[in-house]
Protein backbone atom coordinates (compact mmCIF):
# COMPACT_ATOMS: atom_id res chain seq x y z
CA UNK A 1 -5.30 -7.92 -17.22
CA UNK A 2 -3.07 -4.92 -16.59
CA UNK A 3 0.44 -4.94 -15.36
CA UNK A 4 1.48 -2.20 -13.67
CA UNK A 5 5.19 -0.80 -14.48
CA UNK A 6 7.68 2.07 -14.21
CA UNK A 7 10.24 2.22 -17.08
CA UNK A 8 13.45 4.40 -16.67
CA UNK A 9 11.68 6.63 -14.04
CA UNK A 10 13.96 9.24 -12.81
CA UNK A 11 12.11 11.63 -9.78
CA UNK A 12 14.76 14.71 -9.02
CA UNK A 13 13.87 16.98 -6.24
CA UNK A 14 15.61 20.47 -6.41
CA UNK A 15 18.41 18.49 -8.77
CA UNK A 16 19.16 15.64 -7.18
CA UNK A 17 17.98 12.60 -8.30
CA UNK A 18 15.83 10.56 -5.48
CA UNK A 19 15.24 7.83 -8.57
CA UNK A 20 16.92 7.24 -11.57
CA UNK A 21 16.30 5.53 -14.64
CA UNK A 22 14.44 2.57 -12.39
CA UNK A 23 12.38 0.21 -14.27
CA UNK A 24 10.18 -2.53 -12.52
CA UNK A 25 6.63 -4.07 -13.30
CA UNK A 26 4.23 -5.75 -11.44
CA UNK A 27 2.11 -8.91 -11.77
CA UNK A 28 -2.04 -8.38 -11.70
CA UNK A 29 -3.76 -9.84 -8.00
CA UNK A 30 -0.24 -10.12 -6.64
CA UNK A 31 0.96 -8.49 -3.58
CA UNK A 32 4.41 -6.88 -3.75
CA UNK A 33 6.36 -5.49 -0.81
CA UNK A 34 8.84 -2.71 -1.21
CA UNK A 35 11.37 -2.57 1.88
CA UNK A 36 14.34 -0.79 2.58
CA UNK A 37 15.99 2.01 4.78
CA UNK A 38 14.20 4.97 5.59
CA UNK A 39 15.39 7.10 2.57
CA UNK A 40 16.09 4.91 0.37
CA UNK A 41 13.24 6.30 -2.36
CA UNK A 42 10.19 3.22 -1.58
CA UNK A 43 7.47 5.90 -0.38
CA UNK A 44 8.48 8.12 -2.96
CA UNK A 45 8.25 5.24 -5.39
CA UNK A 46 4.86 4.47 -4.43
CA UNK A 47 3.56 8.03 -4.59
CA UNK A 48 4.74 8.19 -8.02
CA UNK A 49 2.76 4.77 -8.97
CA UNK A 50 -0.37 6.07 -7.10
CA UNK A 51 0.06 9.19 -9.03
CA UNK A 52 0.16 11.30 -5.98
CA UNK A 53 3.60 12.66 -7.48
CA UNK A 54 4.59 13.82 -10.78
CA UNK A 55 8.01 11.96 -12.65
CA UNK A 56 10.80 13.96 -14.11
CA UNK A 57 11.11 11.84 -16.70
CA UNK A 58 9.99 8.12 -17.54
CA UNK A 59 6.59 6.24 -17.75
CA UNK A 60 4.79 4.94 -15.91
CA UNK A 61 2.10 2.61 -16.99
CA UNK A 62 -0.72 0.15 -16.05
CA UNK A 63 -2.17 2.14 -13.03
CA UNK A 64 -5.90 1.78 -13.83
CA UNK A 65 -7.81 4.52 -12.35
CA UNK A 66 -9.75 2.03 -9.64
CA UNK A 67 -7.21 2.60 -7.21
CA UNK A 68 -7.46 3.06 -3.30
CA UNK A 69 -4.78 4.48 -0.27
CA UNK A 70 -4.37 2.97 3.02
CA UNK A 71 -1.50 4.86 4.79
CA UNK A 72 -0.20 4.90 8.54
CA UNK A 73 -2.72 7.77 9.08
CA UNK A 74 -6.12 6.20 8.58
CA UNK A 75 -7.06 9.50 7.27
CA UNK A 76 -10.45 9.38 8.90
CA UNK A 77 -12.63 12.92 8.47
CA UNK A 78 -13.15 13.29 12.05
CA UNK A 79 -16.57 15.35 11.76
CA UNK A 80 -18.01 11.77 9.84
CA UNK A 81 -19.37 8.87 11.24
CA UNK A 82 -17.54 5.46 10.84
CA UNK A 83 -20.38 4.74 7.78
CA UNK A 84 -19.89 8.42 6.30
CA UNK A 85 -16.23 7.50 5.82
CA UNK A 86 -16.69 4.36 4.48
CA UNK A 87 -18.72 5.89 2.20
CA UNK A 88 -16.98 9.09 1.03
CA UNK A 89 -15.86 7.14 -2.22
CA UNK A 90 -19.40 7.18 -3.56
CA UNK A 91 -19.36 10.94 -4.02
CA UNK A 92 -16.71 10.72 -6.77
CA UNK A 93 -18.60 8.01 -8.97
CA UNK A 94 -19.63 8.34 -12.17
CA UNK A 95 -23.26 9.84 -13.35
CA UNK A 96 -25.72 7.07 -13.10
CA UNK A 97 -23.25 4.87 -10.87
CA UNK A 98 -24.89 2.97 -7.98
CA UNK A 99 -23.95 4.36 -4.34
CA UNK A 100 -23.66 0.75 -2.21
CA UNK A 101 -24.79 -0.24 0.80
CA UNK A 102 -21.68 -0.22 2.91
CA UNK A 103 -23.80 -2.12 5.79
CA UNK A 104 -22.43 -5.74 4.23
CA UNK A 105 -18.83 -4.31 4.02
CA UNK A 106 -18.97 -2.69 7.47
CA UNK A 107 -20.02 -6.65 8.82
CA UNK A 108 -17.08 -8.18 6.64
CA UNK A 109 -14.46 -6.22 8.97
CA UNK A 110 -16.48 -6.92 12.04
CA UNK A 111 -17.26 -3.45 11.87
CA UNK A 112 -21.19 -3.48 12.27
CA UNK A 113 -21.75 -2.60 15.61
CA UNK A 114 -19.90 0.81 15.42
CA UNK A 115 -21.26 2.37 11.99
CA UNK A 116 -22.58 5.70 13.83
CA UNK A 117 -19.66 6.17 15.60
CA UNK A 118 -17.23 9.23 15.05
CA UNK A 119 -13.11 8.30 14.80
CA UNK A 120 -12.41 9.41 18.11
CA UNK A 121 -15.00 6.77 19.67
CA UNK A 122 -13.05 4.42 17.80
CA UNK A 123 -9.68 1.87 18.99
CA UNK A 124 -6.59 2.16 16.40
CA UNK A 125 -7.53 -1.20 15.23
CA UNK A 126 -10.98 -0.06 14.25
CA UNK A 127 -9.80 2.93 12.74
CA UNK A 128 -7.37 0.92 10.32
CA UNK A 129 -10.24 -1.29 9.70
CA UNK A 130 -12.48 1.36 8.76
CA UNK A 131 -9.88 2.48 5.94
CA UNK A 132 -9.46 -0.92 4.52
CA UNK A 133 -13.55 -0.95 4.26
CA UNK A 134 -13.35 2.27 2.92
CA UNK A 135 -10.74 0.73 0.09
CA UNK A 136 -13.11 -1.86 -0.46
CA UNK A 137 -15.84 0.65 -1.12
CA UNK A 138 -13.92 2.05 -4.09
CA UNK A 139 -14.41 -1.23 -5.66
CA UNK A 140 -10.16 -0.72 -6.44
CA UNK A 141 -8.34 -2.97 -9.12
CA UNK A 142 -4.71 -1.67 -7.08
CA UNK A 143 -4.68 -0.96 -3.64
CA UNK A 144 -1.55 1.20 -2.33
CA UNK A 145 -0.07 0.75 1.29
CA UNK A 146 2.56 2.65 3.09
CA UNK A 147 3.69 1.74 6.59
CA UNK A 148 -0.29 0.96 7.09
CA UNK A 149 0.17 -1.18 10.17
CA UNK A 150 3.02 -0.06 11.52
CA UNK A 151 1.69 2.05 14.33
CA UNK A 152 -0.71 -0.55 15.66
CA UNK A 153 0.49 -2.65 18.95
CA UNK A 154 1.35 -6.16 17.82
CA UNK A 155 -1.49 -8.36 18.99
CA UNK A 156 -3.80 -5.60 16.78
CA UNK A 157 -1.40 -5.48 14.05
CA UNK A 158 -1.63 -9.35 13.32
CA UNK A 159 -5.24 -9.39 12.93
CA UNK A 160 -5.83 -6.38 11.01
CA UNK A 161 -3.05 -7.77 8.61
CA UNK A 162 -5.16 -11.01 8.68
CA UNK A 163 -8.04 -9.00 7.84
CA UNK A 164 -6.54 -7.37 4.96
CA UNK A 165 -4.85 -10.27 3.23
CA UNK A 166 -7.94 -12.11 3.99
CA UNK A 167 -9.76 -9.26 1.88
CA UNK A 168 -7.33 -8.64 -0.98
CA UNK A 169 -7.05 -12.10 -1.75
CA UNK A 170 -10.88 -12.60 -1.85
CA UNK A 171 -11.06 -9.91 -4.57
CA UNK A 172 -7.76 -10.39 -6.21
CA UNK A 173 -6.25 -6.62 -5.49
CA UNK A 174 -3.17 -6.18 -6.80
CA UNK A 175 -1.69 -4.29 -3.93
CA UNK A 176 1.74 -2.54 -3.57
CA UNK A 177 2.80 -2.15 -0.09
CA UNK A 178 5.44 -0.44 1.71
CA UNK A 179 7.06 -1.46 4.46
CA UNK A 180 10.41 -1.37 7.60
CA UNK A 181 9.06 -4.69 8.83
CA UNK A 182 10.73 -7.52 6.88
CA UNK A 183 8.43 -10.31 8.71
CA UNK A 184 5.63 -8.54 7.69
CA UNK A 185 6.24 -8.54 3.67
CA UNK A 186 7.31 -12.03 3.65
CA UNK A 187 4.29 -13.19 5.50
CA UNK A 188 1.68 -10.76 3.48
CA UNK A 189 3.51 -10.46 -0.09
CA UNK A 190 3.86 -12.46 -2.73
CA UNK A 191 7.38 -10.61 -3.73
CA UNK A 192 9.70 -8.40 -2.22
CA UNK A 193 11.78 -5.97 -3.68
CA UNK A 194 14.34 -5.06 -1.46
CA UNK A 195 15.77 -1.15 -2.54
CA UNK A 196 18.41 1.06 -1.61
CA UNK A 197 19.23 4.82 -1.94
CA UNK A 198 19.25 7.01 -3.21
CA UNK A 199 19.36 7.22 -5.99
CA UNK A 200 17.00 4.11 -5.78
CA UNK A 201 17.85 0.91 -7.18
CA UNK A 202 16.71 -2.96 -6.33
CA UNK A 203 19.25 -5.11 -4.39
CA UNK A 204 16.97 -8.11 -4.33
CA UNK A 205 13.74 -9.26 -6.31
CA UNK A 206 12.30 -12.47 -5.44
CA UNK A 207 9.17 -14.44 -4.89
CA UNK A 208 8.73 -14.66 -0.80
CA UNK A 209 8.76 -18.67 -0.86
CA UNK A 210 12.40 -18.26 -1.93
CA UNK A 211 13.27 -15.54 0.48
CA UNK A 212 14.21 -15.70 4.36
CA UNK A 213 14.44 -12.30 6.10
CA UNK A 214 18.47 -13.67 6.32
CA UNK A 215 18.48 -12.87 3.14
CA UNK A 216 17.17 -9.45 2.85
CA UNK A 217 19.36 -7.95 5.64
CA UNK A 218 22.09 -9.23 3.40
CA UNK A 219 21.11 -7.85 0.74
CA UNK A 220 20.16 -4.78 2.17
CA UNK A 221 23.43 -4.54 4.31
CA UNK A 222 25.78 -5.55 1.82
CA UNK A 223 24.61 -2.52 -0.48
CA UNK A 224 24.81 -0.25 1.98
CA UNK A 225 28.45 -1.43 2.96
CA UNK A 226 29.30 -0.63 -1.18
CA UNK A 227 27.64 2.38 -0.96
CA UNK A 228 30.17 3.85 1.85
């Protein structure tokens, strides 16, 4: 089983160092939740993981190259039907690799009923749906999340989360997720790593049975009290 890591990663943008010699690693089918202050270096972080950005310096290691995105923006080509998004990760198989029905995938997310549709036709709920299916498509080992549900209304956000975790547990993902929304890690992650910055660095590391959102404001605010 892989483990995903970063080992004295340092990210510097125009000289200044947004991460610096940060080293963490990551269990396989767990879900970890990076938090923290807007700035602080966790969506940069992840981008570097995903490979989306290029390190200064440091490895990074583990990442197998089964990976999928869900982001804030669903991302949706608007010109494609629900099914035709679902299904854009086929086109970048291998030779000789079979393209799936995305019919049984579409029914897992309650989807069904609105294949044909374009993303326009389609509620904000749907829409996130239809990028988790589309996730699930790429058959990922690591799935990477950044502020995914935070722009849904809250009755929508708690079963689409519910949908996820129901999905990412079934095929043991190992999903890093980033997040504002304290509640939300502790009740989808396994861990939290708590980070300020920059440059970044971890204030708090634990598993979320040990941790109380108490605890990561603390964490988090004490830091930033240091810091000033």
């Amino acid at each position: 089983m892989f483990h995903v890591g970063v080992t004295d990663l340092r990210y510097e943008v125009d000289g200044t160092a947004i991460i610096a010699g940060l080293t963490l690693s990551f269990a396989p089918a767990e879900i970890t939740a990076l938090v923290g202050a807007s700035g602080c270096g966790k969506s940069t972080l992840l981008r570097l993981i995903a490979g989306l950005r290029e390190p200064t310096a440091g490895v990074i290691s583990g990442v197998p190259k089964r990976r999928a995105f869900v982001f804030q923006d669903h991302a949706l080509l608007p010109w494609l039907t629900l099914e035709e998004n679902v299904r854009l990760p086929g086109r970048y198989r291998s030779m000789g690799e079979a393209d799936d029905d995305a019919g049984p995938i579409l029914a897992r997310l309650g989807l069904a009923a609105h294949a044909r549709r374009l993303p326009n036709a389609l509620s904000g709920g749907q829409r996130m749906r239809a990028s988790i299916a589309r996730a699930l498509y790429s058959r990922p080992e690591v799935v990477f999340l950044d502020e995914a549900f935070s722009a849904l209304d809250g009755i929508t956000r708690r079963a689409v989360q519910a949908d996820f975790l129901a999905v990412a547990r079934a095929e043991g993902w190992t999903v890093l997720m980033v997040t504002h929304d304290l509640g939300e890690a502790l009740k989808l992650a396994d861990r939290v790593v708590a980070l300020v910055g920059p440059p970044t660095r971890v204030v708090l590391d634990g598993r979320t049975s040990d941790l109380t959102e108490a605890a990561l404001l603390a964490a988090l605010a004490g830091a930033s009290v240091e810091a000033v």
